[in-house]
Protein backbone atom coordinates (compact mmCIF):
# COMPACT_ATOMS: atom_id res chain seq x y z
CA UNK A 1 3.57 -14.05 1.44
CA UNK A 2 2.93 -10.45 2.21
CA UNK A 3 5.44 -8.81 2.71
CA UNK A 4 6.14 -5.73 5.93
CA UNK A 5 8.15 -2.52 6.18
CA UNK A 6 10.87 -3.24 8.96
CA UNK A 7 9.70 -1.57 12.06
CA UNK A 8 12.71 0.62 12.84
CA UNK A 9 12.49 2.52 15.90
CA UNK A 10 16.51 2.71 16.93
CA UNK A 11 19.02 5.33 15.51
CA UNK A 12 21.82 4.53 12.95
CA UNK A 13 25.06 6.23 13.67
CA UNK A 14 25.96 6.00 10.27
CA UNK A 15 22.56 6.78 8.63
CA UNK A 16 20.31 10.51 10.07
CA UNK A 17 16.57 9.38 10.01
CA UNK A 18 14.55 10.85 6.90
CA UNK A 19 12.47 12.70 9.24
CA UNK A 20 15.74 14.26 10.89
CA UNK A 21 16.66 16.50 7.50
CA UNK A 22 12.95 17.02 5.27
CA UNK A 23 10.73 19.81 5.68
CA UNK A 24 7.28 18.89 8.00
CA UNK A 25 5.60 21.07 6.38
CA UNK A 26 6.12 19.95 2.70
CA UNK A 27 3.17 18.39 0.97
CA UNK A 28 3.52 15.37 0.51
CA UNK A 29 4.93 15.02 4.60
CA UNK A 30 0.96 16.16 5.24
CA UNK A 31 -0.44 14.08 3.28
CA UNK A 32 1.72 10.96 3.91
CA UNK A 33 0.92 11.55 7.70
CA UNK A 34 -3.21 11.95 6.82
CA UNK A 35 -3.24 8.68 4.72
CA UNK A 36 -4.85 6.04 6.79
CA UNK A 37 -2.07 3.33 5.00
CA UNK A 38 -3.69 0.72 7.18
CA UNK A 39 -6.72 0.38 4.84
CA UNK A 40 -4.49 -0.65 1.87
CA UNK A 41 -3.22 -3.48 4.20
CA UNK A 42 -6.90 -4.47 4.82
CA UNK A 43 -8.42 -4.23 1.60
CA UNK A 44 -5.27 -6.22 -0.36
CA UNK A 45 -3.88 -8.64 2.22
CA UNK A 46 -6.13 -11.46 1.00
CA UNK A 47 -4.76 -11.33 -2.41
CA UNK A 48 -1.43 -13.06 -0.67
CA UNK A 49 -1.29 -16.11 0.83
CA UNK A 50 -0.50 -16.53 4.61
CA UNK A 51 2.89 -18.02 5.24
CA UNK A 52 4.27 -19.49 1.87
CA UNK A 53 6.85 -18.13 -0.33
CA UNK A 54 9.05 -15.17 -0.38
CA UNK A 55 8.02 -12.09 0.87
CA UNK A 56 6.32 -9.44 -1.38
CA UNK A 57 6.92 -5.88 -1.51
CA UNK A 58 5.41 -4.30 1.63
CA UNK A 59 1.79 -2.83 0.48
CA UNK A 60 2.53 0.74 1.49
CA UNK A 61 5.52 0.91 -0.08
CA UNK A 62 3.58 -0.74 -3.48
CA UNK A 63 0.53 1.64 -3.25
CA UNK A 64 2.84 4.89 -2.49
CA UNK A 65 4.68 4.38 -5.59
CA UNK A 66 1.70 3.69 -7.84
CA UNK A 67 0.28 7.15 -6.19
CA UNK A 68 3.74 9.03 -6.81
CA UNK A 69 3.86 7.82 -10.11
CA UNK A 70 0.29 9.38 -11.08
CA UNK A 71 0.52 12.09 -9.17
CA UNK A 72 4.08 13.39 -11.06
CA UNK A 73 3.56 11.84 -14.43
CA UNK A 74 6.60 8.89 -14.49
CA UNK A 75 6.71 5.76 -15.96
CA UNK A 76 7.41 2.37 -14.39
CA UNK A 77 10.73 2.96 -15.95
CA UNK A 78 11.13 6.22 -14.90
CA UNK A 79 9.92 6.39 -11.18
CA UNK A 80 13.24 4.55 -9.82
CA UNK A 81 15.20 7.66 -10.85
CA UNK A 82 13.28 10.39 -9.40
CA UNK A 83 12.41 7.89 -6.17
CA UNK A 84 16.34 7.27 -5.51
CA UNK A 85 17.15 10.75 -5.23
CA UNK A 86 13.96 12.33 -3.62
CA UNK A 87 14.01 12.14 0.73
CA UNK A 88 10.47 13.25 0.35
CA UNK A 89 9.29 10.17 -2.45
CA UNK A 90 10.45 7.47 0.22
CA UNK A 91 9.09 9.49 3.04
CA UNK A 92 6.20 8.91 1.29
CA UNK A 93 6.42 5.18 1.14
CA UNK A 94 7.36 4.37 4.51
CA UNK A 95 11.07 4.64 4.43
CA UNK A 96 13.04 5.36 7.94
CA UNK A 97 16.29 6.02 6.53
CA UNK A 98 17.87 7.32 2.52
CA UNK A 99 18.21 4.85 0.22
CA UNK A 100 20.18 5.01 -2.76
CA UNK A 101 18.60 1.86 -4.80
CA UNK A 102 15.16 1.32 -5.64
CA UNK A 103 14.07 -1.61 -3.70
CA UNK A 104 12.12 -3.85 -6.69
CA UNK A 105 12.18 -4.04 -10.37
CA UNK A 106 9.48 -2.08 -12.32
CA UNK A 107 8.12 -5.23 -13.36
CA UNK A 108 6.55 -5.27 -10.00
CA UNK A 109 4.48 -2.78 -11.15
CA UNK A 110 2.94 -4.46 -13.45
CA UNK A 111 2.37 -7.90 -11.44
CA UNK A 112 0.73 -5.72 -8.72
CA UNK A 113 -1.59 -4.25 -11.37
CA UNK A 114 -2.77 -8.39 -12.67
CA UNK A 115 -2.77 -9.36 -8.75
CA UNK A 116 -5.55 -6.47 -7.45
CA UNK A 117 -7.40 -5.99 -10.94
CA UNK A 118 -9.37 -2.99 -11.96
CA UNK A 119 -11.96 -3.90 -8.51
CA UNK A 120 -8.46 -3.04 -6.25
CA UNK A 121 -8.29 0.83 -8.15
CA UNK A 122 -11.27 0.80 -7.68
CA UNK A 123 -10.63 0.63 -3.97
CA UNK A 124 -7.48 2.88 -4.49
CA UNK A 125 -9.93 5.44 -6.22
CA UNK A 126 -12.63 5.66 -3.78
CA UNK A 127 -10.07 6.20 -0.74
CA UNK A 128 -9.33 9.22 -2.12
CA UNK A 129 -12.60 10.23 -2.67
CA UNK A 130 -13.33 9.95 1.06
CA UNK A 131 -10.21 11.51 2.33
CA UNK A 132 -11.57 14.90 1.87
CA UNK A 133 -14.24 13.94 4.77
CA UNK A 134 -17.18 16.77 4.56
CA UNK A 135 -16.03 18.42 1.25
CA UNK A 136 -17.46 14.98 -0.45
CA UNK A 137 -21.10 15.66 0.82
CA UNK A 138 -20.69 19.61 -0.20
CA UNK A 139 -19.70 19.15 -3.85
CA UNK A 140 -21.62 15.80 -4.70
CA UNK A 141 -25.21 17.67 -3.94
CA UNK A 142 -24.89 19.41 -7.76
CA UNK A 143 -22.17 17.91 -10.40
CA UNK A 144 -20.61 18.07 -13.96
CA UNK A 145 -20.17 15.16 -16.02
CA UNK A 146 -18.23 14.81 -19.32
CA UNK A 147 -16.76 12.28 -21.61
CA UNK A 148 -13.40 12.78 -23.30
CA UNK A 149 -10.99 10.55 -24.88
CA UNK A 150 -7.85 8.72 -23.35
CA UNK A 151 -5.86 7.57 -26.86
CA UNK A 152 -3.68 4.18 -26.52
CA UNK A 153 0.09 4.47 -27.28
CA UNK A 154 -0.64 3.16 -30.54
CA UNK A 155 1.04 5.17 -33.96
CA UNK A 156 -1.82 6.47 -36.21
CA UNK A 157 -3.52 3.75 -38.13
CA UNK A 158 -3.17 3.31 -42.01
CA UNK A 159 -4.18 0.00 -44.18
CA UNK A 160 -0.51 -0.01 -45.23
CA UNK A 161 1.00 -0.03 -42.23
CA UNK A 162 -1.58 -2.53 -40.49
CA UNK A 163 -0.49 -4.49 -43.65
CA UNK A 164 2.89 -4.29 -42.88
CA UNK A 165 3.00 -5.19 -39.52
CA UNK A 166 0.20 -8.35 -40.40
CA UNK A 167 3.17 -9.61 -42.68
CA UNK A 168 5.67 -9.18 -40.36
CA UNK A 169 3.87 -11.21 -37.04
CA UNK A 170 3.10 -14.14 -40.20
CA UNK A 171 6.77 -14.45 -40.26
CA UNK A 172 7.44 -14.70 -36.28
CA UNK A 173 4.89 -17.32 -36.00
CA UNK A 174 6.52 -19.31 -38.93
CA UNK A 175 10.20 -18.70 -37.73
CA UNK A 176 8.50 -19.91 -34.25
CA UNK A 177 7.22 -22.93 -34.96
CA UNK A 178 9.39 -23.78 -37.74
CA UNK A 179 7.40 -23.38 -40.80
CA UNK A 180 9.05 -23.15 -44.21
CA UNK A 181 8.16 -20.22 -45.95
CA UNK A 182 8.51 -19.78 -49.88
CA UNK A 183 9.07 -16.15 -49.76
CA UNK A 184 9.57 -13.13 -46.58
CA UNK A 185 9.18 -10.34 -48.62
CA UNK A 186 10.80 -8.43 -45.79
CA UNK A 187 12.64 -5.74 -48.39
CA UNK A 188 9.69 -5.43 -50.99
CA UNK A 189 6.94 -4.68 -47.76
CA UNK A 190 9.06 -2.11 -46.24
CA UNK A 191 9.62 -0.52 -49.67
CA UNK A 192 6.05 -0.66 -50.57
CA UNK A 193 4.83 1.26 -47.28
CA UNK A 194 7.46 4.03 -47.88
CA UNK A 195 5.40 4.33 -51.21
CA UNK A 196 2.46 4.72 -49.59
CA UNK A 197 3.41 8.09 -47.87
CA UNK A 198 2.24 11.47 -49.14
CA UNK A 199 -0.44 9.14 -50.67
CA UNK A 200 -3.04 12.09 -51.35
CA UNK A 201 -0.37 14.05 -53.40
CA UNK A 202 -1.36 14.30 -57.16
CA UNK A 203 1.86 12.59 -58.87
CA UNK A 204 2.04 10.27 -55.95
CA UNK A 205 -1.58 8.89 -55.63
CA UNK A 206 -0.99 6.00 -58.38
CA UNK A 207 2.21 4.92 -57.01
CA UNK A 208 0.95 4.77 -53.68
CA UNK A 209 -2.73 3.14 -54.55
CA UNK A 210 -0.91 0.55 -56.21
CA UNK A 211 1.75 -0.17 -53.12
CA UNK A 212 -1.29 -0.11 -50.98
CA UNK A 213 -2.59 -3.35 -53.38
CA UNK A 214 0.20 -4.79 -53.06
CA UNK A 215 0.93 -5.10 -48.80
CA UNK A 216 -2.84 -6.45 -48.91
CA UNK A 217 -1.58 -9.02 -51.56
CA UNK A 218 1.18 -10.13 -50.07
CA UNK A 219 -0.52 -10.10 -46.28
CA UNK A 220 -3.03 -12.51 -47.61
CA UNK A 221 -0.87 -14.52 -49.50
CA UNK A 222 1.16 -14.87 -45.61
CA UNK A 223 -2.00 -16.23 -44.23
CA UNK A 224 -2.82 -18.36 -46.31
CA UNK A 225 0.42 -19.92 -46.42
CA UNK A 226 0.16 -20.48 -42.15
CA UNK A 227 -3.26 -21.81 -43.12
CA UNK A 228 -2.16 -24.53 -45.34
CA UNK A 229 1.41 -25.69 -43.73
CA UNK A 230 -0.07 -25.16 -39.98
CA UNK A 231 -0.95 -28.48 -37.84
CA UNK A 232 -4.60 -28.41 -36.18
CA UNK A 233 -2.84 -27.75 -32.74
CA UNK A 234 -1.03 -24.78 -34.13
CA UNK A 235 -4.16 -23.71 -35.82
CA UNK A 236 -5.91 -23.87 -32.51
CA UNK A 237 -2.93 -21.70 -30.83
CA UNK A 238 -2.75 -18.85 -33.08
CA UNK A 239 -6.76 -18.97 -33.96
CA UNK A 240 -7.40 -15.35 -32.44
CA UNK A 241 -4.52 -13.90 -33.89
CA UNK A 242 -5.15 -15.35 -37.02
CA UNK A 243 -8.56 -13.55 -36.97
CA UNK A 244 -7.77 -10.58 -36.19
CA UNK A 245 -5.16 -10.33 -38.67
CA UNK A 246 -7.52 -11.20 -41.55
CA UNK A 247 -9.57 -8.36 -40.33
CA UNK A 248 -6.95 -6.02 -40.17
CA UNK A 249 -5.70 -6.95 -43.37
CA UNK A 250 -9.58 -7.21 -45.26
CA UNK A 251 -11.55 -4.76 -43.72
CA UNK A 252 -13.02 -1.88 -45.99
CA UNK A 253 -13.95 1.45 -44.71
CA UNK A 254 -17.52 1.57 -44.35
CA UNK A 255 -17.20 -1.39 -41.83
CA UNK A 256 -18.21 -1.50 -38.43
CA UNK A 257 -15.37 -2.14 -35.33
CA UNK A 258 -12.71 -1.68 -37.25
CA UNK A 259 -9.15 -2.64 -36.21
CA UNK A 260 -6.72 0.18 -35.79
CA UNK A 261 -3.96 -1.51 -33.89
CA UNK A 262 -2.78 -5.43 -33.56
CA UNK A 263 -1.60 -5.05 -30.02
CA UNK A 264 -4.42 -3.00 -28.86
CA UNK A 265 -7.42 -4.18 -30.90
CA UNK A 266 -10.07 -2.73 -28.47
CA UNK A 267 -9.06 1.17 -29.75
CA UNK A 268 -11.76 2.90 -31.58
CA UNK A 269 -11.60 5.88 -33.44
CA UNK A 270 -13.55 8.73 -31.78
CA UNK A 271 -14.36 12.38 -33.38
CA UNK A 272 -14.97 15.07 -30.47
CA UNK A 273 -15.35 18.11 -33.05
CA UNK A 274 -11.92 19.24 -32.54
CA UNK A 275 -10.29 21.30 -35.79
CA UNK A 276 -6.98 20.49 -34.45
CA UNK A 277 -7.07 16.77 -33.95
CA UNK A 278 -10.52 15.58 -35.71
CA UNK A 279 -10.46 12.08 -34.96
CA UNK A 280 -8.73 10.63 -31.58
CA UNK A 281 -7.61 7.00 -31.55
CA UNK A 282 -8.24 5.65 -27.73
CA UNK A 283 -11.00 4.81 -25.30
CA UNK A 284 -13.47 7.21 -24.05
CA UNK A 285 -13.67 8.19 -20.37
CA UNK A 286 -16.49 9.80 -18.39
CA UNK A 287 -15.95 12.06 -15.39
CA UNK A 288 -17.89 13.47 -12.48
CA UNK A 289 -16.87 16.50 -10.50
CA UNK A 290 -18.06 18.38 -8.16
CA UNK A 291 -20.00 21.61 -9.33
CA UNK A 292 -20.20 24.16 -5.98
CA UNK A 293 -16.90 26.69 -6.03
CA UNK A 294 -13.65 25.79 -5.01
CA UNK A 295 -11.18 22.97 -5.06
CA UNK A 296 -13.26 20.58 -7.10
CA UNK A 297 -13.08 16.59 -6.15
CA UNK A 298 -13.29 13.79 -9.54
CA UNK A 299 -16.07 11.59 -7.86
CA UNK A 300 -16.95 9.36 -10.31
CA UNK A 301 -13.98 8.11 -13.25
CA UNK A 302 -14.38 5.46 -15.61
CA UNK A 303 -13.21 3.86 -18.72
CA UNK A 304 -14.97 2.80 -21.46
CA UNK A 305 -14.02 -0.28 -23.85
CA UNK A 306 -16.64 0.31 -26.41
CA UNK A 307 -17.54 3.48 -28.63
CA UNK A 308 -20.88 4.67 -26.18
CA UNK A 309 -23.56 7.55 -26.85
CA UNK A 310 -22.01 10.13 -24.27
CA UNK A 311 -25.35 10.08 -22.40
CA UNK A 312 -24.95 6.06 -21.92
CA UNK A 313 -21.77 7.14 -19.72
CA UNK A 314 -23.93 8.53 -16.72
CA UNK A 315 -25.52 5.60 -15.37
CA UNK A 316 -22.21 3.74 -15.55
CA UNK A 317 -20.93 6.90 -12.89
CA UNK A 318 -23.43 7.03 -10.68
CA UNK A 319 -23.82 3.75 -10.00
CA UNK A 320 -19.80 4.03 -9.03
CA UNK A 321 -20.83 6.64 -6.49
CA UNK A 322 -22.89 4.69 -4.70
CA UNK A 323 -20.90 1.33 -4.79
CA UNK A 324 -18.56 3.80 -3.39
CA UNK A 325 -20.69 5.31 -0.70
CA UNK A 326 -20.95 8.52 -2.25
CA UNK A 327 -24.57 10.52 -1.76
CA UNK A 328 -26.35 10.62 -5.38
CA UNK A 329 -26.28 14.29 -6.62
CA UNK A 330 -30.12 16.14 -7.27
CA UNK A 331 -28.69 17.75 -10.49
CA UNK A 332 -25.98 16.72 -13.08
CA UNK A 333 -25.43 18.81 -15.77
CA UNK A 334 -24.57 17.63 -18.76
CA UNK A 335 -23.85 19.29 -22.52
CA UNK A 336 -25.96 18.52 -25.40
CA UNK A 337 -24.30 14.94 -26.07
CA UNK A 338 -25.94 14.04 -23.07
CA UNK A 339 -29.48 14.53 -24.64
CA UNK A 340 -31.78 11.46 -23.49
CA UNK A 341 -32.98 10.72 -20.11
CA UNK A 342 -34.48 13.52 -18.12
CA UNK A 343 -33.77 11.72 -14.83
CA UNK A 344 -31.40 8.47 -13.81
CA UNK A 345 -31.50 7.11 -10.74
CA UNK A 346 -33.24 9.75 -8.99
CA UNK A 347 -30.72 12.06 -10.40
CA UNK A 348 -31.94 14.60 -12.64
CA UNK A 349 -30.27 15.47 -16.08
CA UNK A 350 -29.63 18.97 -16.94
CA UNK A 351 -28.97 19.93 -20.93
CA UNK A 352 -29.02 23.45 -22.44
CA UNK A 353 -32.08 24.29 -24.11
CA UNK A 354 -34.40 26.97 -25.41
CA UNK A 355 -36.13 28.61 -22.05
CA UNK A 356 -39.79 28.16 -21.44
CA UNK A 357 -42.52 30.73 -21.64
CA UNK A 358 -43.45 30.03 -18.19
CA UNK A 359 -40.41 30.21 -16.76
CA UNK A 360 -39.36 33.71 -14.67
CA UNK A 361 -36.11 35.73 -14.93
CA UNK A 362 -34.72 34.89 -11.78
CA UNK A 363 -35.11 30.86 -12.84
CA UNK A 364 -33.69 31.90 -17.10
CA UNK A 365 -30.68 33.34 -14.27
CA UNK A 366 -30.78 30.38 -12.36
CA UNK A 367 -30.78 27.94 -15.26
CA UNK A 368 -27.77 29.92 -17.46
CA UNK A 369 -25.96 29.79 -14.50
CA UNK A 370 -25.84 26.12 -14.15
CA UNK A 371 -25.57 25.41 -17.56
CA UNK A 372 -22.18 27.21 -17.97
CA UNK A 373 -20.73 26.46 -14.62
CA UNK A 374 -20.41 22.84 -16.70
CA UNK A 375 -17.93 24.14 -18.69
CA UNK A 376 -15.90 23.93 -15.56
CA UNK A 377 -14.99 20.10 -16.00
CA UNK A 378 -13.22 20.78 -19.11
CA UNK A 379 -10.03 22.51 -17.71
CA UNK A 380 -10.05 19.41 -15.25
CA UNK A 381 -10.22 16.87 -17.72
CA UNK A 382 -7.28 19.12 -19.49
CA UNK A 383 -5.21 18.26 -16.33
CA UNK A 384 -5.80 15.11 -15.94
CA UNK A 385 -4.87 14.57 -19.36
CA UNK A 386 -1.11 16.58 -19.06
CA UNK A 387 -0.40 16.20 -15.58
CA UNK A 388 -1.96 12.87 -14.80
CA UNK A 389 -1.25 10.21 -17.39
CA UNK A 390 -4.56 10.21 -18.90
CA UNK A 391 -3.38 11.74 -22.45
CA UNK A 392 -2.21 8.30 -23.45
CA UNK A 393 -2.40 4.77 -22.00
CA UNK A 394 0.58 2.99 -22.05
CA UNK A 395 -0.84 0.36 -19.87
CA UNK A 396 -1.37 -3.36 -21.29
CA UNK A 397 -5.17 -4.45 -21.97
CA UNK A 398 -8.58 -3.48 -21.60
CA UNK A 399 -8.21 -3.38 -18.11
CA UNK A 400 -5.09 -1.17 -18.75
CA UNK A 401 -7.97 1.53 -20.03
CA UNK A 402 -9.97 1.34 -16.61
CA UNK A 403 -6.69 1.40 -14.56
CA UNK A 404 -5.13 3.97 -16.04
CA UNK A 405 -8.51 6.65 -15.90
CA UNK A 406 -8.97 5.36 -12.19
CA UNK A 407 -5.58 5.75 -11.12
CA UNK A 408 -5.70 9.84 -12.91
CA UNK A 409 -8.73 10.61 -11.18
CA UNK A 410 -7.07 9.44 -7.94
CA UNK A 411 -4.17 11.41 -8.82
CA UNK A 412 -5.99 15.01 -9.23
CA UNK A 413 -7.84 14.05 -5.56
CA UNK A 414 -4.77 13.62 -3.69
CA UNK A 415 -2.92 17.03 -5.56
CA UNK A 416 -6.54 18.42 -4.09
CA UNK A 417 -5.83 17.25 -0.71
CA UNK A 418 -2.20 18.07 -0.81
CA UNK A 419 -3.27 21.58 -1.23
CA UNK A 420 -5.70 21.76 0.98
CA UNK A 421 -3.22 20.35 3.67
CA UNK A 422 -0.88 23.28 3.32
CA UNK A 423 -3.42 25.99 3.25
CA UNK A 424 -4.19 24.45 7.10
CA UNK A 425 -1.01 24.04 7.99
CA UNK A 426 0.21 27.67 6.79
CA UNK A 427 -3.30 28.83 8.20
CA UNK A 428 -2.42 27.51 12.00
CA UNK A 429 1.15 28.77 11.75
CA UNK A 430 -0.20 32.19 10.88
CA UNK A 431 -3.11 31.81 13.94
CA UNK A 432 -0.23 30.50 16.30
CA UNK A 433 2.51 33.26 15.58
CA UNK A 434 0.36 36.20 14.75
CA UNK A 435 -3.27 35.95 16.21
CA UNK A 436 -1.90 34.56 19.44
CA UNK A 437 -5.13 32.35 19.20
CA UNK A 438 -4.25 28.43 19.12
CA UNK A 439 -6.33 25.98 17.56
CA UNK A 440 -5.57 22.64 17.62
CA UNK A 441 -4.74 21.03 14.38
CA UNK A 442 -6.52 18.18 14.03
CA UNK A 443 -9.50 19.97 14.46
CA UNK A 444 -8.94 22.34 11.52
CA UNK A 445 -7.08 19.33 9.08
């Protein structure tokens, strides 16, 4: 059953209302008061039944915590502390009064996530598109689109330590379901992969080639061990696990989809170019912003499970744009990766190139101009990845990947608004005190 936030209109003598001690004109008070929460109820209300059970935790408070959580870069662990000593965090989720405990367990979290799926961010995403009204339709006539890479919270990926940890979930599933082993080789493997480090040294490449040999040995010799003393059912049980260790475990380096993590076996190993980190270990994500001046808007996010061509990204985008009622742009621009298409959709693809003979000054101008304004989506994707939570995905699953880029782009939209909010507000203070000249504030918000 859904549950509601009490509907407290009466004073506590003990208790001064939230709204009796917090700045109005604080941020997140504007944009708490602009959110239309009402559209959260609507859009999520069927995904709890009517009148049966215990009551959930009211929506608002669910979907403002999620938000916060983005917005200032906490974990599900980590929100609770800053929420239980912030007025202006439970302001923000529809508290009356200050409370000092957290409401629900951060596990919540997580069964919210499963309950909505990545179609309810989706939802969550495109609201805050569309709460900057007009600016939407000014910044989505000409946009930037880029790819770049959201790694998993994974540790970086070596045969010997995929080895390792192969040989270590062979003996869990035997100590689970009661299988006799002959041997555990628990010391020996965690000797052999502290032989493996510095691998590339001179006096150490032997030693460590032939440690290497032997975690393969002995993670093979594990499986087929659970091969022969497993019943069918068990067999059955652990059959994709089984796989996907024997990949792990047997997989040479000029093979395709490679395995670079047990509990995230979707992560692929990307190279962007960069001398400082040549090859990322995540899931890629491709972006659409706005391209005129100003505060720009993410209107398109979305993450990507498989290892695209950057230029396969764009179709993907716009066709979120207009599932999310968003006006196609006439121009994207795009770098070089993007070489392909000319046009998608109606939209037409911009890459540098070479001018043409034909072509004037004033359209070389025109075209430069465009071409490096792109480089504008870079410093946003930056952003998103240290102030939003899109540097690494601790979030479980593939859908985990599309959550977590959703839920960043939302993030950078609302810090837009925010802003935006307090430039009005400060604006209409300075009209009201110093201009003598009112204007009504819902007019200019």
């Amino acid at each position: 059953m859904l549950g509601q936030l009490p509907k407290i209109t009466q004073r506590d003598i003990f208790r001064p209302m939230l709204k009796d001690f917090i700045d109005p004109s604080h941020e997140l008070i504007l944009l708490a008061n602009t959110i239309d929460w009402q559209y959260f109820e609507d859009e999520f209300s069927h995904f709890y039944c009517a009148d049966n059970g215990s009551p959930s935790v009211p929506l608002r408070l669910m979907v403002g915590c999620l938000l916060l959580k983005q917005m200032y870069n906490l974990g599900d662990e980590t929100l609770p502390i800053s929420w239980v000593r912030d007025a202006y965090f439970q302001y923000f989720c529809g508290m009356t009064f200050f409370e000092h405990k957290f409401p629900f367990t951060p596990s919540d979290f997580s069964h919210f996530r499963k309950r909505i799926g990545v179609d309810g961010f989706e939802k969550i995403f495109a609201y805050s598109v569309k709460i900057h009204g007009k600016d939407v339709a000014k910044q989505a006539k000409f946009v930037l689109s880029d790819t770049t890479v959201q790694e998993n919270n994974t540790t970086f990926p070596t045969d010997a330590k995929l080895c390792k940890k192969v040989i270590d979930k062979c003996n869990k599933i035997a100590e689970r379901e009661g299988i006799q082993q002959r041997q555990k080789h628990k010391k020996e493997s965690k000797q052999l992969v502290q032989a493996t480090y510095n691998g590339n040294h001179p006096k150490r490449s032997k030693v460590a080639k032939k440690a290497k040999k032997r975690l393969q040995t002995i993670a093979n010799k594990q499986l087929r061990e659970l091969d022969r003393k497993m019943t069918e059912e068990q067999k059955n049980r652990y059959k994709e696990d089984i796989d996907l260790y024997q990949r792990a475990v047997n997989q040479r380096k000029s093979d395709t989809n490679k395995v670079y993590s047990l509990h995230k076996p979707f992560t692929k190993c990307i190279c962007k170019g960069k001398a400082h980190k040549p090859y990322e270990f995540g899931n890629k994500v491709g972006v659409i912003t706005g391209g005129v001046k100003g505060k720009k808007i993410v209107l398109a996010i979305k993450g990507f499970i498989d290892n695209i061509f950057d230029g396969h990204s764009i179709e993907p985008l716009l066709n979120q744009m207009k599932f999310n009622n968003i006006s196609l742009p006439q121009e994207l621009v795009y770098d070089r990766g993007g070489k392909g298409k000319k046009a998608i959709m109606g939209v037409k693809i911009l890459i540098p190139s070479p001018p043409r003979k034909s072509d004037t000054a004033y359209q070389k101008r025109t075209k430069q101009k465009k071409h490096r304004r792109r480089a504008a989506v870079e410093p946003i994707q930056g952003h998103l990845k240290s102030d939003f939570r899109m540097e690494k995905n601790y979030l479980w699953g593939e859908d985990g990947v599309k959550i977590n880029a959703l839920m960043s782009g939302c993030a950078w939209n609302l810090k837009k608004m925010m802003e935006k909010l307090k430039e009005t507000f400060l604006q209409f203070i300075f009209n009201l005190f110093f201009q003598k000249k009112i204007i009504p504030i819902w007019n200019v918000i």
